[in-house]
N, C-alpha and C. Protein backbone atom coordinates (compact mmCIF):
# COMPACT_ATOMS: atom_id res chain seq x y z
N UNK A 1 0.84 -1.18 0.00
CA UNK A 1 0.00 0.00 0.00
C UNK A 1 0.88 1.23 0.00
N UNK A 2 0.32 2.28 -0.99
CA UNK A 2 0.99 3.71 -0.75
C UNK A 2 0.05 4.58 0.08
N UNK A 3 0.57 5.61 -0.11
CA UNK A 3 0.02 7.03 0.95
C UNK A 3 -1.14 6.69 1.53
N UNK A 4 -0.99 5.95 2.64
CA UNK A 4 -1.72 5.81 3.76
C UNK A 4 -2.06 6.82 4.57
N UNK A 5 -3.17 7.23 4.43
CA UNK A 5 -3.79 8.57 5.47
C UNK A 5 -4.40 7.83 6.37
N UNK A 6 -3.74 8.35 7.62
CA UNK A 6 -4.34 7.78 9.11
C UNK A 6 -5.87 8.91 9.35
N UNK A 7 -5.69 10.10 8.84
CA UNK A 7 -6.62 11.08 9.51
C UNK A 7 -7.92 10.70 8.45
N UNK A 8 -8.01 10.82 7.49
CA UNK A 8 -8.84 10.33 6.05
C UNK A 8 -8.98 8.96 6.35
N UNK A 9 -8.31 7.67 6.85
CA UNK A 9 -8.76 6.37 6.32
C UNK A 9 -8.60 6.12 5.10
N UNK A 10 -7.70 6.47 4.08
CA UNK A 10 -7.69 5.77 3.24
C UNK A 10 -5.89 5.60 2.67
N UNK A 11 -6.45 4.57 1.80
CA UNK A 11 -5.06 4.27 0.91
C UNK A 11 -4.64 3.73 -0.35
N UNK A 12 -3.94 3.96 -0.59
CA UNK A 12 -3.61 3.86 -2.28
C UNK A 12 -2.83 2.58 -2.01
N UNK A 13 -3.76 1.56 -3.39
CA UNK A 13 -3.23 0.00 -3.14
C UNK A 13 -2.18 0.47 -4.54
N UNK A 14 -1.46 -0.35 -4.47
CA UNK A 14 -0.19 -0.30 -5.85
C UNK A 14 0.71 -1.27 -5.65
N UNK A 15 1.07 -2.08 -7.09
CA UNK A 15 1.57 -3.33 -7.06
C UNK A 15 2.69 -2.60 -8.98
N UNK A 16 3.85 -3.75 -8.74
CA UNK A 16 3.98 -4.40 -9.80
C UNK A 16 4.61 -5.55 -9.85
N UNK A 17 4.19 -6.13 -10.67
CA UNK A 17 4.48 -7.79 -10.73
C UNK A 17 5.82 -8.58 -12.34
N UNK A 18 6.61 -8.70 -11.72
CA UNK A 18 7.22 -9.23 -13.28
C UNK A 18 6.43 -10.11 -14.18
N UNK A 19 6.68 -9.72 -15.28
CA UNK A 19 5.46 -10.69 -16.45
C UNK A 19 6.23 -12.24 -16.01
N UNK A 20 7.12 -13.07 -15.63
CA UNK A 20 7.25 -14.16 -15.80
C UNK A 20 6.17 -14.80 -14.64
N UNK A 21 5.77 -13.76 -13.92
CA UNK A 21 4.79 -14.35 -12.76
C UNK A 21 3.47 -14.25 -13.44
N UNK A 22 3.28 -13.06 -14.34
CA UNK A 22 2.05 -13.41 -14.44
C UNK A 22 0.66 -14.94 -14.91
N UNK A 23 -0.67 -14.55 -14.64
CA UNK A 23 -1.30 -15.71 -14.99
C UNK A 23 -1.47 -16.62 -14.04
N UNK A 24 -1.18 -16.62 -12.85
CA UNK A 24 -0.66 -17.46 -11.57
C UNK A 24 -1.70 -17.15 -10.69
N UNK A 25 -1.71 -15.60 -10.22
CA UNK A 25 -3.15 -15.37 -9.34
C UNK A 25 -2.54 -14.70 -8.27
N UNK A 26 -1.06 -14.13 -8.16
CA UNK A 26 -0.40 -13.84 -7.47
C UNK A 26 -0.61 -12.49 -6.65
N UNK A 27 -0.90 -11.58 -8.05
CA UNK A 27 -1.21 -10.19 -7.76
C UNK A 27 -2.42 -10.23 -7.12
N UNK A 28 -3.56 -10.98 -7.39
CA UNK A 28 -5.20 -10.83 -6.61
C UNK A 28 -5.24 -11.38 -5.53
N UNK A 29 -4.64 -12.62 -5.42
CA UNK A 29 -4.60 -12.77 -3.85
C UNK A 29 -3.06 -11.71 -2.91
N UNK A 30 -2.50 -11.37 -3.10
CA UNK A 30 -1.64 -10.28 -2.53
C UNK A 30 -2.89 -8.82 -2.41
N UNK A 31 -3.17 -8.94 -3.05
CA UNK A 31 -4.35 -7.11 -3.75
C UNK A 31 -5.58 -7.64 -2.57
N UNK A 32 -6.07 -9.16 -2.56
CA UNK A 32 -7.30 -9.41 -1.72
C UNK A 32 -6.74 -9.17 0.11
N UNK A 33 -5.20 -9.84 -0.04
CA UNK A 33 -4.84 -9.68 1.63
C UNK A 33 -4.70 -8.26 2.00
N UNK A 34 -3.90 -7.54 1.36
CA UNK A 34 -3.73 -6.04 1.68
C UNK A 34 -5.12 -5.24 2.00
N UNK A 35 -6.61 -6.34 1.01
CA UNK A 35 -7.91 -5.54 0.73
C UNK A 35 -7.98 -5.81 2.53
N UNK A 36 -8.05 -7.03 2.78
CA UNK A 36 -8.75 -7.54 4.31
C UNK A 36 -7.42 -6.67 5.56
N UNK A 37 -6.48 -6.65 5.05
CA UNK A 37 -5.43 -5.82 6.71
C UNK A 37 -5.90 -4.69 6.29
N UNK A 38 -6.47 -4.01 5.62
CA UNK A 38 -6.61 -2.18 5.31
C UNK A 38 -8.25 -2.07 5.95
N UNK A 39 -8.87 -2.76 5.97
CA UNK A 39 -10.18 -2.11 6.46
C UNK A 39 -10.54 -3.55 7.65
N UNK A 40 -9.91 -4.48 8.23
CA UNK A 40 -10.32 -5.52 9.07
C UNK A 40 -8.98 -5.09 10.12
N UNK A 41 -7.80 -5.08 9.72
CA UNK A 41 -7.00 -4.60 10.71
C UNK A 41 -6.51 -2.99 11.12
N UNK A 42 -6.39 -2.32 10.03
CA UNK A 42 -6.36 -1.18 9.98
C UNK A 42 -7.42 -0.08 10.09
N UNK A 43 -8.91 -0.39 9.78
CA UNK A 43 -9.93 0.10 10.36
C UNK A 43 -10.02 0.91 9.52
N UNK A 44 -9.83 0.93 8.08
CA UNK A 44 -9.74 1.91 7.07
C UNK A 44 -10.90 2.04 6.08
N UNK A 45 -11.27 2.87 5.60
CA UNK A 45 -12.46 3.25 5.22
C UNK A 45 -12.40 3.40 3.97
N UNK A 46 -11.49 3.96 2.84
CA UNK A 46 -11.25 3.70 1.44
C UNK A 46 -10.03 3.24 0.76
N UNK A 47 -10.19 2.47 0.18
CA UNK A 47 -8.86 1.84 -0.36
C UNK A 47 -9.15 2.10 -2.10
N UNK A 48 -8.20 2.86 -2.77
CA UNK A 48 -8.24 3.32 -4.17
C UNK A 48 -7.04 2.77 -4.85
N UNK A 49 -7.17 2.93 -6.18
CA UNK A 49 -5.88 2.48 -7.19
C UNK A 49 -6.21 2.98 -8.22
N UNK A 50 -5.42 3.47 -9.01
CA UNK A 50 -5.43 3.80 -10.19
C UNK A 50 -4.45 2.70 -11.26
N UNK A 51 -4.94 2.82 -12.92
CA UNK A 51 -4.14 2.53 -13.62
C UNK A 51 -4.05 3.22 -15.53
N UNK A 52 -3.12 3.03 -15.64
CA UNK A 52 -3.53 3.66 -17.05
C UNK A 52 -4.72 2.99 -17.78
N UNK A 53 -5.04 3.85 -18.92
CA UNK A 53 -6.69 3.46 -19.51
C UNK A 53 -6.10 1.99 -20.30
N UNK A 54 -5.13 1.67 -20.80
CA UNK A 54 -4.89 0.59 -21.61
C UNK A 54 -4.42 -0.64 -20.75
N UNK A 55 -4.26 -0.72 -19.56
CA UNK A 55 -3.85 -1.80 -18.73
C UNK A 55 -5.18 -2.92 -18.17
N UNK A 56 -5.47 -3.45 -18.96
CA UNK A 56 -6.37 -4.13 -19.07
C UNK A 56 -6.58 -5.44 -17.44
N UNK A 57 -4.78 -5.66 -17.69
CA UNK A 57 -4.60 -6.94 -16.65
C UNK A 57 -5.06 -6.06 -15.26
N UNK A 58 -4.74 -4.84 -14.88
CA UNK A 58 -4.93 -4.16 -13.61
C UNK A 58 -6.13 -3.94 -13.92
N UNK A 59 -7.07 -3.28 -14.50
CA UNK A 59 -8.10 -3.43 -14.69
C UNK A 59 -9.11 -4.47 -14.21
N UNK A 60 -8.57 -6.07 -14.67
CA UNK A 60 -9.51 -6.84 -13.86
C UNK A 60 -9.40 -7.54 -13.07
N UNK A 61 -7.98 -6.98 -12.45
CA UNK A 61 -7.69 -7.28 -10.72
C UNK A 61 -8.24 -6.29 -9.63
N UNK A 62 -8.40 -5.01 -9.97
CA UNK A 62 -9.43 -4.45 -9.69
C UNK A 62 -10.47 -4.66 -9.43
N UNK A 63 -11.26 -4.79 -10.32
CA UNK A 63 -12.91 -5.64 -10.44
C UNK A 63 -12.70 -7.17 -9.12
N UNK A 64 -11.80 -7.49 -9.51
CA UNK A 64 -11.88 -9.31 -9.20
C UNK A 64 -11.72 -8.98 -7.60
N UNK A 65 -11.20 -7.76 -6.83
CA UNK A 65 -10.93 -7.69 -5.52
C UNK A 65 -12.31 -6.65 -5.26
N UNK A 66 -13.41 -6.42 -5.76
CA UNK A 66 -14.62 -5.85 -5.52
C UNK A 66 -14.75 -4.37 -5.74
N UNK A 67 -13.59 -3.33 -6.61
CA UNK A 67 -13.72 -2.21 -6.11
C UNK A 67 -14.50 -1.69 -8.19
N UNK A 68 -14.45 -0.66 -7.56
CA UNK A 68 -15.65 0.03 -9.03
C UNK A 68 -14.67 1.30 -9.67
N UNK A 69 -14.92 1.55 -10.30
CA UNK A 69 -14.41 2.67 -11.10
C UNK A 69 -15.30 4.15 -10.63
N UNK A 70 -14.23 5.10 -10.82
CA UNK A 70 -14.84 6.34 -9.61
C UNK A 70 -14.90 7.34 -10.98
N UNK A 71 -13.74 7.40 -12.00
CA UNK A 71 -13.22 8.14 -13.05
C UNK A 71 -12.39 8.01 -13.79
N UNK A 72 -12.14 9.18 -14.68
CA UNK A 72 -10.76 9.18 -15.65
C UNK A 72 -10.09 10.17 -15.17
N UNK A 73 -8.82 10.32 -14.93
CA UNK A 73 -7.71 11.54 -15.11
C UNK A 73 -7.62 11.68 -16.35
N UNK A 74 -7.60 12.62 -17.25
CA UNK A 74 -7.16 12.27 -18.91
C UNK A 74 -6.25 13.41 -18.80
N UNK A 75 -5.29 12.59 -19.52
CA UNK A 75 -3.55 13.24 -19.62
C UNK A 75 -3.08 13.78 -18.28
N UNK A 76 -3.58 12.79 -17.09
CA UNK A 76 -2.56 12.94 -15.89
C UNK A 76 -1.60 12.23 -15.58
N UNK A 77 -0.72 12.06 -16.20
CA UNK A 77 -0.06 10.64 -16.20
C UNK A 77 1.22 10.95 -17.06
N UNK A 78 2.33 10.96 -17.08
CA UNK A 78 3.07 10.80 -17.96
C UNK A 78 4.16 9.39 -17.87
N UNK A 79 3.81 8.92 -18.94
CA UNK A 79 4.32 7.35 -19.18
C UNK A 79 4.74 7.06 -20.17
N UNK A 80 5.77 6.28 -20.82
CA UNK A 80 6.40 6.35 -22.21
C UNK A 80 6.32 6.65 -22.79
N UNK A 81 6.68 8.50 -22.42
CA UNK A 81 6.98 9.42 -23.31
C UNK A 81 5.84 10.12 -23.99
N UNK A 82 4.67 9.57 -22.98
CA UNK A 82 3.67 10.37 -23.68
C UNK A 82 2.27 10.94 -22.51
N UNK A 83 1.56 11.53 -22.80
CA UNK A 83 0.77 12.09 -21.36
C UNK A 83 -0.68 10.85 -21.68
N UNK A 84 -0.84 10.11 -20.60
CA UNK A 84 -1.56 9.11 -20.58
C UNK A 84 -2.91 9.23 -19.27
N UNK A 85 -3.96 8.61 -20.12
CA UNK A 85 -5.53 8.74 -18.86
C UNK A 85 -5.05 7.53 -17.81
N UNK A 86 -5.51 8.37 -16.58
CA UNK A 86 -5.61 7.22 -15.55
C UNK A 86 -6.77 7.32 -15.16
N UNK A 87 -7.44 5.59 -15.16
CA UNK A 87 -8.56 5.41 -14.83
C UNK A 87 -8.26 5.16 -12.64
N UNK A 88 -9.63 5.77 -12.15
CA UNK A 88 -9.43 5.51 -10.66
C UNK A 88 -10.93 4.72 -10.38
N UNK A 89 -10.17 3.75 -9.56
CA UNK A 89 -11.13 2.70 -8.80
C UNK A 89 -10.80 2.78 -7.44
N UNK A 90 -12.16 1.97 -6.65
CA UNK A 90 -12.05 2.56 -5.24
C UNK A 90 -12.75 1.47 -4.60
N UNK A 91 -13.05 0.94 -3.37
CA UNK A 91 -13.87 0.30 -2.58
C UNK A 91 -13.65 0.85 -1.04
N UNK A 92 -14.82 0.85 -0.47
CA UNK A 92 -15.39 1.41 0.35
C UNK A 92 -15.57 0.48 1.65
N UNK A 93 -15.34 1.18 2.81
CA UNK A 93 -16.08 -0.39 3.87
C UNK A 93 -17.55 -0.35 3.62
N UNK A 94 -18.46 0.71 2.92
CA UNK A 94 -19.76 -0.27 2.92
C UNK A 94 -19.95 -0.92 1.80
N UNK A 95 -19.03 -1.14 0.97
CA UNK A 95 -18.94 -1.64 -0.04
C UNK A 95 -18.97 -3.44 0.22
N UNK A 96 -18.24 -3.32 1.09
CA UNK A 96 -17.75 -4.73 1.65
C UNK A 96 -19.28 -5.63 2.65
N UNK A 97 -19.90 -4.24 3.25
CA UNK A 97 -21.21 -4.73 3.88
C UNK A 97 -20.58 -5.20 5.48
N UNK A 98 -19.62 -4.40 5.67
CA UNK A 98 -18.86 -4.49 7.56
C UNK A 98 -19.28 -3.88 8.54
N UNK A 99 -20.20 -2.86 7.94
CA UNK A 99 -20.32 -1.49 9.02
C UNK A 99 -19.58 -0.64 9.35
């Protein structure tokens, strides 16, 4: 997890994984444990991620750990050499149905 706000409750999930791992299931169950210590141990209230609009694989590790799409950044991003959209996803503790 990045920038963890204690006062806000929330935090920015962020991973990268070498392609020889991918396909394995590595990143979603790592993305699902970080989901359960951020709002079951940590008592945290939003957990967000962003990724560029063409990253398809983050895209439906996203989805697959329960969180929804909030927006686009378009051209907030600068990434190989060029200014790129970042899509932002988010899940919520009532998302989860915890209270």
């Amino acid at each position: 997890m990045l920038n963890l706000d204690d006062q806000n409750k929330t935090a920015e999930l962020s991973y990268v994984l070498n392609k020889k791992f991918e396909g394995n299931g590595y990143a979603t169950e790592a993305a699902m444990k970080l989901r359960e210590v951020f709002f079951f141990e940590l008592g945290g209230e939003r957990l967000y991620a962003r990724h560029t609009l063409d990253n398809i694989k983050s895209m439906n590790l996203m989805a697959r750990i329960g969180m929804k799409v909030e927006g686009t950044l378009r051209n907030s991003y600068y990434f190989h050499n060029r200014q790129v959209d970042l899509v932002i996803w988010s899940i919520v503790r009532s998302d989860l149905d915890i209270g």
